[in-house]
N, C-alpha and C. Protein backbone atom coordinates (compact mmCIF):
# COMPACT_ATOMS: atom_id res chain seq x y z
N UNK A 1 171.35 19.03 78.19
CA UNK A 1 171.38 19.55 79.54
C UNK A 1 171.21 18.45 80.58
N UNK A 2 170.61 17.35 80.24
CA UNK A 2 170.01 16.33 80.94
C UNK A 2 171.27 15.37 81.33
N UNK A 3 171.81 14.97 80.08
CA UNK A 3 173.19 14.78 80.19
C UNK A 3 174.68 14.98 81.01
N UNK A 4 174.28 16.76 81.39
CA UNK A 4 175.26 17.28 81.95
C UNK A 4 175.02 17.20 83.01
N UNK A 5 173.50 17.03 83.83
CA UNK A 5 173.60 16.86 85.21
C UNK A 5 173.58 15.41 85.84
N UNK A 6 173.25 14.60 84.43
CA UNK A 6 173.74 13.57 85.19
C UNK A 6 175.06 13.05 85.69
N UNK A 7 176.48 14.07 84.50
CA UNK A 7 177.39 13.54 84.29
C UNK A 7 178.33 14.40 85.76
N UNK A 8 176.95 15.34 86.39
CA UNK A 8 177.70 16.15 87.02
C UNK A 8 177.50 15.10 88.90
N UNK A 9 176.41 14.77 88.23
CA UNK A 9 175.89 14.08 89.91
C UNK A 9 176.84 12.54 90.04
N UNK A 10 176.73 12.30 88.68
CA UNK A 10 178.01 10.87 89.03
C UNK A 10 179.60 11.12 89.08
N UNK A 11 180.29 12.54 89.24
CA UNK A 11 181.15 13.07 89.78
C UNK A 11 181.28 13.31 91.10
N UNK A 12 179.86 14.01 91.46
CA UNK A 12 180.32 14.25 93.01
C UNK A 12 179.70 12.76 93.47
N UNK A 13 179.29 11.85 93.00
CA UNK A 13 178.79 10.78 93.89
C UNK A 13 180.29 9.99 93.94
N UNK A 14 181.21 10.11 93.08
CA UNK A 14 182.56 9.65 92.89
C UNK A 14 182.87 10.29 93.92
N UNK A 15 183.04 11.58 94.11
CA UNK A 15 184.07 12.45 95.14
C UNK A 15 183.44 12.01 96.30
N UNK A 16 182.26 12.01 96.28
CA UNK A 16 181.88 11.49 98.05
C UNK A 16 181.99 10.39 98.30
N UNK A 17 182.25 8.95 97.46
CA UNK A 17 182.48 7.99 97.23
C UNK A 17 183.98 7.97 97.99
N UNK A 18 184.92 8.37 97.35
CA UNK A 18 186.02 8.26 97.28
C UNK A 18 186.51 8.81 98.95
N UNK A 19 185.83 9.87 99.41
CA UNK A 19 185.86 10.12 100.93
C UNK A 19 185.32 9.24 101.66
N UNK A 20 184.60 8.49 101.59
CA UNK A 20 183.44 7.86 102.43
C UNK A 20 184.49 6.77 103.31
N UNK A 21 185.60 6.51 102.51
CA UNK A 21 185.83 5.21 102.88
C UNK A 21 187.41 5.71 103.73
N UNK A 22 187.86 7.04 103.96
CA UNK A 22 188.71 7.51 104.39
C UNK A 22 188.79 7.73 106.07
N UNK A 23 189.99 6.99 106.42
CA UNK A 23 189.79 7.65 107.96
C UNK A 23 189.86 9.43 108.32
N UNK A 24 189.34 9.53 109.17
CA UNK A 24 188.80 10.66 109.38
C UNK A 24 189.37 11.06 111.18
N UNK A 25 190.08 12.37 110.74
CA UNK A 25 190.64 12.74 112.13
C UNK A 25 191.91 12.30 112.03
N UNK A 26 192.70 11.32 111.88
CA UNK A 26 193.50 11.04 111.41
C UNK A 26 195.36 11.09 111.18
N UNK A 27 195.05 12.89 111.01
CA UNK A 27 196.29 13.20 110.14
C UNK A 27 197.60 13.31 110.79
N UNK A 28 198.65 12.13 110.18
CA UNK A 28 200.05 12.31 111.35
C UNK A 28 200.93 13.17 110.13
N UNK A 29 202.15 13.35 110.80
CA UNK A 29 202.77 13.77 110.06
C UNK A 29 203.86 12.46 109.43
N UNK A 30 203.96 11.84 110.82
CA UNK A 30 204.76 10.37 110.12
C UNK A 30 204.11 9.39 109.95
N UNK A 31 204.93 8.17 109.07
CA UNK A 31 203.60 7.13 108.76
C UNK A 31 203.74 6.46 110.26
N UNK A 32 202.68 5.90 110.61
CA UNK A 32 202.29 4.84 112.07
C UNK A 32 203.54 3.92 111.90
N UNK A 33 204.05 3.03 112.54
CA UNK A 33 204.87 1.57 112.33
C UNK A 33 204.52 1.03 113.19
N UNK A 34 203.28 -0.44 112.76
CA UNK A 34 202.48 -0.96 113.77
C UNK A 34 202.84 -2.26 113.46
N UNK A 35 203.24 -3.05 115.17
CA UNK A 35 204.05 -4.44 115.42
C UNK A 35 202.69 -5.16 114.59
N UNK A 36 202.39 -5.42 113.65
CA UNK A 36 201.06 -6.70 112.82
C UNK A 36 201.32 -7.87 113.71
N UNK A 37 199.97 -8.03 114.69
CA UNK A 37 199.62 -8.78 115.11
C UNK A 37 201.08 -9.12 116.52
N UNK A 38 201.27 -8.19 116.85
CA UNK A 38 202.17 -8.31 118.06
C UNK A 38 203.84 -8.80 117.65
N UNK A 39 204.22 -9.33 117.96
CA UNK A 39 205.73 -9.42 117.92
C UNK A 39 205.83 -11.18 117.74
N UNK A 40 205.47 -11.39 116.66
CA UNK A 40 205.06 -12.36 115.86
C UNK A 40 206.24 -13.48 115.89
N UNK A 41 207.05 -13.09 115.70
CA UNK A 41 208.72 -13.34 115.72
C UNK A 41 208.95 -13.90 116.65
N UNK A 42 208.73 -13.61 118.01
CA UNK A 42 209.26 -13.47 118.91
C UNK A 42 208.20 -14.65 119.88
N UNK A 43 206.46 -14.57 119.76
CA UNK A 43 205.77 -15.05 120.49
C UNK A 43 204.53 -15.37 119.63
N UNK A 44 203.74 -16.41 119.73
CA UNK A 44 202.35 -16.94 118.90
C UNK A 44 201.65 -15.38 118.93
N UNK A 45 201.97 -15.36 117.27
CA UNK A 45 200.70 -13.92 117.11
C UNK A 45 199.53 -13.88 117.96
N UNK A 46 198.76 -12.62 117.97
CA UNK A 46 197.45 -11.99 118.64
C UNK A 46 197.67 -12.65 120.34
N UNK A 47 198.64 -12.28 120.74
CA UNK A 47 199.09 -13.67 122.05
C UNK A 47 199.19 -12.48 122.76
N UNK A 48 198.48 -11.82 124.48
CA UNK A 48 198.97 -11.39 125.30
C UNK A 48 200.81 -10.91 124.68
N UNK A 49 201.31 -12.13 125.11
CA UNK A 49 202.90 -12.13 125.06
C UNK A 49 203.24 -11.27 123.84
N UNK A 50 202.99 -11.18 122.98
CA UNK A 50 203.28 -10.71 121.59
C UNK A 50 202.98 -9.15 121.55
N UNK A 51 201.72 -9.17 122.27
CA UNK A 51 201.51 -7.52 122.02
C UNK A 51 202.70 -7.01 123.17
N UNK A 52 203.00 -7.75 124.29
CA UNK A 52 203.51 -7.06 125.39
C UNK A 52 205.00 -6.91 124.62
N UNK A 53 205.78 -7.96 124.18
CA UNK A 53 206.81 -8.03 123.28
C UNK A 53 206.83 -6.75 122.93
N UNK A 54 205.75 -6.29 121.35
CA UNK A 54 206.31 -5.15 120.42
C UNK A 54 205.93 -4.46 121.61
N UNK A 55 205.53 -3.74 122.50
CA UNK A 55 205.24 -2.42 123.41
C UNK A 55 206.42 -2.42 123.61
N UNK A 56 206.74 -3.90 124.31
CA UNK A 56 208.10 -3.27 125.41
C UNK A 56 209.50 -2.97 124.64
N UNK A 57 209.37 -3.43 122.88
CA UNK A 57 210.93 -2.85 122.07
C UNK A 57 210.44 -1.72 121.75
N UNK A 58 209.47 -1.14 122.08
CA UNK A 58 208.89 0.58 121.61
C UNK A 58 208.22 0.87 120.56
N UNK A 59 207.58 -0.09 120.55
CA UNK A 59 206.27 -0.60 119.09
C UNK A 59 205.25 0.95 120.17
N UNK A 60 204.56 2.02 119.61
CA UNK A 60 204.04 2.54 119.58
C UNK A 60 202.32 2.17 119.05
N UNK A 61 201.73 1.30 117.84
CA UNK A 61 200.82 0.65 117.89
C UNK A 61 200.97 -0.61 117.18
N UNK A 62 199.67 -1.58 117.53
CA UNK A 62 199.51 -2.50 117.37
C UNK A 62 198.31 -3.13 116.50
N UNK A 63 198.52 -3.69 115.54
CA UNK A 63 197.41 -4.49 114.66
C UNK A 63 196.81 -5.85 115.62
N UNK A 64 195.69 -5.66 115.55
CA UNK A 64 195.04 -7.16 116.74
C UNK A 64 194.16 -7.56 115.33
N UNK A 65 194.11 -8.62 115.63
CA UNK A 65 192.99 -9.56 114.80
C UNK A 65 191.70 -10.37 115.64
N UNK A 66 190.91 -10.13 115.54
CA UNK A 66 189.55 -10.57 116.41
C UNK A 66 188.50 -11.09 116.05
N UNK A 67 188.03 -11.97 116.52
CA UNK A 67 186.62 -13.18 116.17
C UNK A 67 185.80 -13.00 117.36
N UNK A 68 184.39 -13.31 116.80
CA UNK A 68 183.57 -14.21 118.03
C UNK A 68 183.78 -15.53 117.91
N UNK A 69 183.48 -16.06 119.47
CA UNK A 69 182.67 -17.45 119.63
C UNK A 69 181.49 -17.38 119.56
N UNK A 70 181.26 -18.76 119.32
CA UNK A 70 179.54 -18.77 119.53
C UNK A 70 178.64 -18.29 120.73
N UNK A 71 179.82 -18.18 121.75
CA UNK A 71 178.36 -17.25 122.93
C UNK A 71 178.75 -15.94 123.33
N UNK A 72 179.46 -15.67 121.97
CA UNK A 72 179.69 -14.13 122.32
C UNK A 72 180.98 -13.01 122.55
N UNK A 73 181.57 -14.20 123.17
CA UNK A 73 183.56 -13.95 123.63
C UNK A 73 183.77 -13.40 122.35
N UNK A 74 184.88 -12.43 122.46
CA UNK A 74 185.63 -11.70 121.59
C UNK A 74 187.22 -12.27 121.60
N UNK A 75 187.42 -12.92 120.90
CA UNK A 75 188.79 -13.81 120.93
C UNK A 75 189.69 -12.89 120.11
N UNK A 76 191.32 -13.01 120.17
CA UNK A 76 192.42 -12.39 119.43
C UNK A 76 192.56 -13.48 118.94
N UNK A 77 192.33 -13.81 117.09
CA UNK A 77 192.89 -15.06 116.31
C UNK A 77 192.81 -14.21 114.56
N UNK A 78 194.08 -14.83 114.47
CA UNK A 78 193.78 -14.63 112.78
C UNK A 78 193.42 -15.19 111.76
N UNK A 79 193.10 -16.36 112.41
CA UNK A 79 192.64 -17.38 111.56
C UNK A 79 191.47 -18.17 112.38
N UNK A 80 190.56 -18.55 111.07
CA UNK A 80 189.50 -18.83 111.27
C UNK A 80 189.47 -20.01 111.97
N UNK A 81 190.25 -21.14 111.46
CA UNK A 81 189.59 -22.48 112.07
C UNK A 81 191.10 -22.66 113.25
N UNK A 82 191.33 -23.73 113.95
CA UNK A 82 192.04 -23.56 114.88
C UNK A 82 192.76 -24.32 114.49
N UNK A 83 193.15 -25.70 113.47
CA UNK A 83 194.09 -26.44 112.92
C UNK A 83 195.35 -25.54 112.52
N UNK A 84 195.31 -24.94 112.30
CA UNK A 84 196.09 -23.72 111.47
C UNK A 84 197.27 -23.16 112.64
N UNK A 85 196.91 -23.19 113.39
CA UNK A 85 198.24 -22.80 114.42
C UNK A 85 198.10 -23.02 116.22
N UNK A 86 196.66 -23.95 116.29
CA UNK A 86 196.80 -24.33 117.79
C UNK A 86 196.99 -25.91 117.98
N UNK A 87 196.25 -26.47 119.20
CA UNK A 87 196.26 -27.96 118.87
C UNK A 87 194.84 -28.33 119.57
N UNK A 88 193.93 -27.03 119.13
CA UNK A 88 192.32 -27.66 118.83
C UNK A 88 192.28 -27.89 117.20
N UNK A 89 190.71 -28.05 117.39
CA UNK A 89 189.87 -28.53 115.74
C UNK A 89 188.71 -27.70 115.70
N UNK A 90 188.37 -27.26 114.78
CA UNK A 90 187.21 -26.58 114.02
C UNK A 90 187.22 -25.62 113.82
N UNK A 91 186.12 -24.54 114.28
CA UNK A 91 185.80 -23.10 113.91
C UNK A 91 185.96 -22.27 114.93
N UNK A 92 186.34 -21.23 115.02
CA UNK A 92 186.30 -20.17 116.23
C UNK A 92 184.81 -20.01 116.55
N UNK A 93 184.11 -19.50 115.84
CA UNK A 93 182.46 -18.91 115.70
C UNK A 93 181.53 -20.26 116.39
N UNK A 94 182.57 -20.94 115.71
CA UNK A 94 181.50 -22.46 116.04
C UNK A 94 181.79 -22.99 117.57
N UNK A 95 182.80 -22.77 118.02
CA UNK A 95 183.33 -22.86 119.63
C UNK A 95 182.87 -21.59 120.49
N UNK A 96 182.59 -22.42 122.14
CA UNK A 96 182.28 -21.39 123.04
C UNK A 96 183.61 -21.02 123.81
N UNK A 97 183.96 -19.83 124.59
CA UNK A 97 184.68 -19.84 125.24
C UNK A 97 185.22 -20.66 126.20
N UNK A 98 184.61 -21.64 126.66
CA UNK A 98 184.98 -22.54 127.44
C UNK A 98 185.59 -23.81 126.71
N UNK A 99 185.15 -23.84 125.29
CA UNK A 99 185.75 -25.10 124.48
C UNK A 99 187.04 -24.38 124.28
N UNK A 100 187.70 -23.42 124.26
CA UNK A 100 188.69 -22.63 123.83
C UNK A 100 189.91 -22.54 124.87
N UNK A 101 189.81 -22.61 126.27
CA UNK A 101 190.23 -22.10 127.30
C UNK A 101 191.13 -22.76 127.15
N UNK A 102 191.12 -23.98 126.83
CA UNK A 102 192.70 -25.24 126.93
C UNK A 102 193.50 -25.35 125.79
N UNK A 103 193.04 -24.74 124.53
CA UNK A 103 193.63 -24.45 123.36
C UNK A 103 194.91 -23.99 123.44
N UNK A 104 195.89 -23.87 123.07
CA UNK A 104 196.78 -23.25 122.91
C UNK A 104 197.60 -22.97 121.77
N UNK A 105 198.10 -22.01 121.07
CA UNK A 105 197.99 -21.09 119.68
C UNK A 105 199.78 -21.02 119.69
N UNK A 106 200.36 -21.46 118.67
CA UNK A 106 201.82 -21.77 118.37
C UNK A 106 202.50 -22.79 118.02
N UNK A 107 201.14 -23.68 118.13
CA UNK A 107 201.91 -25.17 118.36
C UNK A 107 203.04 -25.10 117.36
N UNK A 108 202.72 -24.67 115.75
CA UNK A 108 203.54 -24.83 114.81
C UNK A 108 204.78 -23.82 114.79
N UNK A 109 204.32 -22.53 114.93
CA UNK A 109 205.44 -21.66 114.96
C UNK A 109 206.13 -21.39 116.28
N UNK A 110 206.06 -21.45 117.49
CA UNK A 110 206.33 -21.27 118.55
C UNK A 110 206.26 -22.66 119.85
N UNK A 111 206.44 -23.41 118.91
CA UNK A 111 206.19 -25.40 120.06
C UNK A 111 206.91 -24.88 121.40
N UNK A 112 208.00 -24.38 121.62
CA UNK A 112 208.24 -24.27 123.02
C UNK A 112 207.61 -23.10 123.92
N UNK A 113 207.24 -21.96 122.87
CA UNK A 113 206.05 -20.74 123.89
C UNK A 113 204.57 -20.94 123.22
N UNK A 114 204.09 -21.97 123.29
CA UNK A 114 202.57 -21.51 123.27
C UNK A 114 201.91 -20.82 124.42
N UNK A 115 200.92 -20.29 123.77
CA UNK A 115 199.96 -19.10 124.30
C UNK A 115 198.47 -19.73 124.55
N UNK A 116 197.72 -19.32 125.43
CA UNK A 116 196.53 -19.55 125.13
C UNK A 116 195.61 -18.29 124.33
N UNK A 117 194.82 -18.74 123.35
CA UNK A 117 194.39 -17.31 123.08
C UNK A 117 193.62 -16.33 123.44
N UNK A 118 193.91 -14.92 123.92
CA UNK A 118 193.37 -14.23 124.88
C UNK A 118 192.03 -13.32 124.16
N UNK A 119 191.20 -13.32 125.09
CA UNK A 119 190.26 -12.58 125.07
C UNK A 119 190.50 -11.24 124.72
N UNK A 120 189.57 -10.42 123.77
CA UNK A 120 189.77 -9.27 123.62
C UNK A 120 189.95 -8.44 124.62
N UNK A 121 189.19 -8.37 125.14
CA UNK A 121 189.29 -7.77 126.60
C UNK A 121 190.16 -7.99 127.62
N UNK A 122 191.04 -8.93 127.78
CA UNK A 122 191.80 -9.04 128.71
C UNK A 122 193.15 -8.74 127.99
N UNK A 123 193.31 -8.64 126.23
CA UNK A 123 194.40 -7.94 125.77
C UNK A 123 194.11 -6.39 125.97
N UNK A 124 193.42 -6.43 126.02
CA UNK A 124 193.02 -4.89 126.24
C UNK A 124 193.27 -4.15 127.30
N UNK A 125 193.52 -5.10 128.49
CA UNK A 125 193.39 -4.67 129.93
C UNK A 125 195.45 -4.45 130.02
N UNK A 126 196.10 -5.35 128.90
CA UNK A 126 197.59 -5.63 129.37
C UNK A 126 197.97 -4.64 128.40
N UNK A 127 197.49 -3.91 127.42
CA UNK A 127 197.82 -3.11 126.60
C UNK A 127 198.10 -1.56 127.10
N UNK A 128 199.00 -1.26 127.37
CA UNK A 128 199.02 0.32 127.99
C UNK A 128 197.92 1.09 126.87
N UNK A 129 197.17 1.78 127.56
CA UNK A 129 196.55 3.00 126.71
C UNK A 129 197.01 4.18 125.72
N UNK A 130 198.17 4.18 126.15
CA UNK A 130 198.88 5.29 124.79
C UNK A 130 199.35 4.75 123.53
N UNK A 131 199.28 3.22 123.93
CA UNK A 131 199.73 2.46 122.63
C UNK A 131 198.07 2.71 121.38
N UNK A 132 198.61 2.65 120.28
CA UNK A 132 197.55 3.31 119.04
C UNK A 132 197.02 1.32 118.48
N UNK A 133 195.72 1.47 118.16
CA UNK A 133 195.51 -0.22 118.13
C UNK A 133 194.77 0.19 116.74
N UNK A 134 195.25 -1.09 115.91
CA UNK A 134 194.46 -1.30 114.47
C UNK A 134 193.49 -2.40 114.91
N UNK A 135 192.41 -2.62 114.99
CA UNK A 135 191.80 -3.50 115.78
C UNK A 135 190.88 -3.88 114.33
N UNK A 136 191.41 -4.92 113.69
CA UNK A 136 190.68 -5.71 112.30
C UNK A 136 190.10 -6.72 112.63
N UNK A 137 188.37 -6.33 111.87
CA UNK A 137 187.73 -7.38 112.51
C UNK A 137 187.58 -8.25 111.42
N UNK A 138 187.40 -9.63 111.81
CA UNK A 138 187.55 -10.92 110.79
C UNK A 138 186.66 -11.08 110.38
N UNK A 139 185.28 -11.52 109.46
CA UNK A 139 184.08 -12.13 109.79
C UNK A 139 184.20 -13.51 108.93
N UNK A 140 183.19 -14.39 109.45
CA UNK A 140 183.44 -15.45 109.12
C UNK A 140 182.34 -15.98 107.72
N UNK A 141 181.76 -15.15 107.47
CA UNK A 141 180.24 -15.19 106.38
C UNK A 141 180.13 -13.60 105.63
N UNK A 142 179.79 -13.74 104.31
CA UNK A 142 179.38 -12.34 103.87
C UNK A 142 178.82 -11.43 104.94
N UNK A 143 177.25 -12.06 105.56
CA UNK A 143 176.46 -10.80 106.29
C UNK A 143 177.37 -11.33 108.06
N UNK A 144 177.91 -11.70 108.23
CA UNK A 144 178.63 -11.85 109.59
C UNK A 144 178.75 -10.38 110.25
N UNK A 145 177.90 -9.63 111.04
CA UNK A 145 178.20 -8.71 111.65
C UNK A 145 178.54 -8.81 112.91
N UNK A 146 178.37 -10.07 113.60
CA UNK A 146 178.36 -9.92 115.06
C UNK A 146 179.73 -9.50 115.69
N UNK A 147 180.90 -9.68 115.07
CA UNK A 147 182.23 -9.39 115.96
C UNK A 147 181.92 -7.77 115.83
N UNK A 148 181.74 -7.33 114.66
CA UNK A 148 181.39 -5.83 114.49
C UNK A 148 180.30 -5.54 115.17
N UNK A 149 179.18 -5.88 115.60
CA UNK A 149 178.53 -5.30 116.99
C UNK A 149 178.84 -5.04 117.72
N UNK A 150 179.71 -6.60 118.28
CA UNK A 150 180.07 -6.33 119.73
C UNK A 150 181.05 -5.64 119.80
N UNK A 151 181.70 -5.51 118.97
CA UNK A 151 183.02 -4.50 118.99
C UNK A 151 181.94 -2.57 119.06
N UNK A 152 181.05 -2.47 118.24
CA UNK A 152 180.23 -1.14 118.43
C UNK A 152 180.05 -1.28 120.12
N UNK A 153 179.61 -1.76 120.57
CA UNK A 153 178.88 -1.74 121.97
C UNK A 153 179.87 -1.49 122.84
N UNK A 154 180.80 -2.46 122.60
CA UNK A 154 182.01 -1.52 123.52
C UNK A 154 182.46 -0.24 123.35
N UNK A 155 182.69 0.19 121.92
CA UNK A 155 182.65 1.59 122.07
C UNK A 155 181.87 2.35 122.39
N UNK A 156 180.81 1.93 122.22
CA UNK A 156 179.80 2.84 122.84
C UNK A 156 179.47 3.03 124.30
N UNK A 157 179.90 2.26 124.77
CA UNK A 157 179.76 1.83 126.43
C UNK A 157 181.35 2.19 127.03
N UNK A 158 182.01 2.72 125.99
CA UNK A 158 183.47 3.18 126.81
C UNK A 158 184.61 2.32 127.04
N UNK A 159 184.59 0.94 126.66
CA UNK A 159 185.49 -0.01 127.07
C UNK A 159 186.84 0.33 126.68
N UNK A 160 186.51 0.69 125.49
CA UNK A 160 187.98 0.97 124.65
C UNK A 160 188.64 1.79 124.82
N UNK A 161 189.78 1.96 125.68
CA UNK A 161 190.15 3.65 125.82
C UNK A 161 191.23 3.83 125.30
N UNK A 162 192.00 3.11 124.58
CA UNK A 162 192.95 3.44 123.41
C UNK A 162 192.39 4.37 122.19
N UNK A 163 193.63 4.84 121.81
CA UNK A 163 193.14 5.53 120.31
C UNK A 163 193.39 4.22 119.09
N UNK A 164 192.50 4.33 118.43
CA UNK A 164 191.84 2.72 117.80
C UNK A 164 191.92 3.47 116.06
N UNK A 165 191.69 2.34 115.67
CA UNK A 165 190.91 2.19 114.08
C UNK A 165 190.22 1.14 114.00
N UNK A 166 189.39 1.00 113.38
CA UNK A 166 188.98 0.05 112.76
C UNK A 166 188.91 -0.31 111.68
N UNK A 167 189.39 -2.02 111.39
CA UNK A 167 190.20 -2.17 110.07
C UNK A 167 189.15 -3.49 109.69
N UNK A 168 188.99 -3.78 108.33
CA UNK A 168 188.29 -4.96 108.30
C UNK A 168 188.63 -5.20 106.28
N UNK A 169 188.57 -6.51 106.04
CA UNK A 169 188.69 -6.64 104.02
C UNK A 169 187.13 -6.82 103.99
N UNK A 170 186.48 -7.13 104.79
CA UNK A 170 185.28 -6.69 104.40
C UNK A 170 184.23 -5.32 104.11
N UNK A 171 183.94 -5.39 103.11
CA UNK A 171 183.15 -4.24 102.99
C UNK A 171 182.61 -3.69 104.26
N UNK A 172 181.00 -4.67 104.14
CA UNK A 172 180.15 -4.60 104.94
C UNK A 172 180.37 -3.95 106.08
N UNK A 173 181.04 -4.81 106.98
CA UNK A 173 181.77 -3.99 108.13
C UNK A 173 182.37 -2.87 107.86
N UNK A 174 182.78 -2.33 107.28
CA UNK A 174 183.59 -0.82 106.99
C UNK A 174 182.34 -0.29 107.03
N UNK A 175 181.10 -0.57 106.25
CA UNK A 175 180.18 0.45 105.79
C UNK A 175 179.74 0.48 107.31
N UNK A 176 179.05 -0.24 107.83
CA UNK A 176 178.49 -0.48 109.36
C UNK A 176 178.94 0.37 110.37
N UNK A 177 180.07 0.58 110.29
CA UNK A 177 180.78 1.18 111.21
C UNK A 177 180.81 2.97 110.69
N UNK A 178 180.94 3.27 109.41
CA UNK A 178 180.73 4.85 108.34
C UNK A 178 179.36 5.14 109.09
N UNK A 179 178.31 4.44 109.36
CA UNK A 179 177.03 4.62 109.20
C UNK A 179 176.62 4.68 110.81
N UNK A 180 176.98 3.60 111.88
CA UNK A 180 176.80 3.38 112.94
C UNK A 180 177.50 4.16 114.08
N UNK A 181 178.98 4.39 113.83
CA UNK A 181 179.77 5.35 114.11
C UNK A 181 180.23 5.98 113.69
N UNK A 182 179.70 7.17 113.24
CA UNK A 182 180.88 8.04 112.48
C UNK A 182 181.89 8.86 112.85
N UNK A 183 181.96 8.41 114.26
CA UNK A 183 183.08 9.28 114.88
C UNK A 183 184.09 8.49 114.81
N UNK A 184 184.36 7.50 114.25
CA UNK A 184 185.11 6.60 114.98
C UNK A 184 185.96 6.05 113.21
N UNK A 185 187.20 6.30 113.32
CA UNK A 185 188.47 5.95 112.36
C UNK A 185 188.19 4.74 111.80
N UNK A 186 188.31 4.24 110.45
CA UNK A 186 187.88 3.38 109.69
C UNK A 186 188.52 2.94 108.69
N UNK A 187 189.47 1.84 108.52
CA UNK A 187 190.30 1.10 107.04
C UNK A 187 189.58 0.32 106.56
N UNK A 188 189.85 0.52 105.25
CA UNK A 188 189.19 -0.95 104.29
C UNK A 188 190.87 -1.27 103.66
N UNK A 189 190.47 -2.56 104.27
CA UNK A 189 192.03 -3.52 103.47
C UNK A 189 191.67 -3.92 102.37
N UNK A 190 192.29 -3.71 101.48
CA UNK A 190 192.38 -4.23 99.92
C UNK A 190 193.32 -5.61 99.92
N UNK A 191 194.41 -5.40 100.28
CA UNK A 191 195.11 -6.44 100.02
C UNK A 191 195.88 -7.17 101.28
């Protein structure tokens, strides 16, 4: 008998398991087709220019990729260190917004349109509101929560007035957000 309720409680801890990690509210009838990381093709990803790009060919939503700096700024980058596609050096996390301001993001894929990289918030401001945003947060360390704070606080304080998800390959952050907001749409990227 002892047996059977254990075998019964590690079933539903499966089934609630298996929900936990599901967005919630959700349900379209068609799948989304979201410009990843703006109109990539066309302009230096997570770039002002890029999101405005897929809106204006009738991109309906948009995947953003987002970091902190070290004093807090919420930057659009998909990559961690800045060798990788601007013509600074080092770490996002490890730079303040003001070490950032002269950066500019394309050098490699886009040498004749570089971008500077924009603040979350000021992509936010050029983003029409009916557009649908996958907003994946990066972290830069296992326990790295801070982009996922500050990203909570704005929702909670109203900033965000798009219809959103939140997307992250980190656990942690997925759970943070199940637990901290549960009103609020939630992906875990696998791959």
């Amino acid at each position: 008998m002892v047996e059977l309720l254990i075998f019964i409680t590690f079933i539903l801890l499966g089934v609630r398991h298996r929900f936990f990690w599901c967005a919630r509210d959700r349900r379209l009838k068609y799948p989304t087709i979201m410009a990843h990381r703006g109109m990539k093709m066309v302009s230096p990803e997570n770039t002002i220019a890029s999101y405005q790009e897929a809106v204006d060919i009738g991109f309906t939503a948009l995947e953003m990729d987002i970091l902190q700096t070290k004093d807090g700024e919420l930057i659009c980058s998909h990559n961690f260190d800045l060798e990788r596609e601007t013509n600074g050096h080092g770490w996002i996390h490890q730079s303040s917004l003001s070490q950032l301001e002269d950066v500019q993001t394309g050098v490699y894929s886009h040498p004749s349109k570089t971008q500077s990289m924009p603040r979350f918030l000021d992509a936010l401001d050029t983003i029409p509101e009916n557009i649908f945003l996958n907003i994946e947060i990066k972290t830069h360390s296992l326990f790295d929560l801070s982009t996922a704070n500050s990203v909570k606080e704005m929702i909670k304080n109203g900033i965000i007035k798009h219809t959103f998800i939140i997307s992250s390959f980190h656990p942690i952050v997925v759970v943070y957000f199940r637990l901290l907001c549960p009103e609020v749409s939630i992906g875990f990227i696998l791959q």
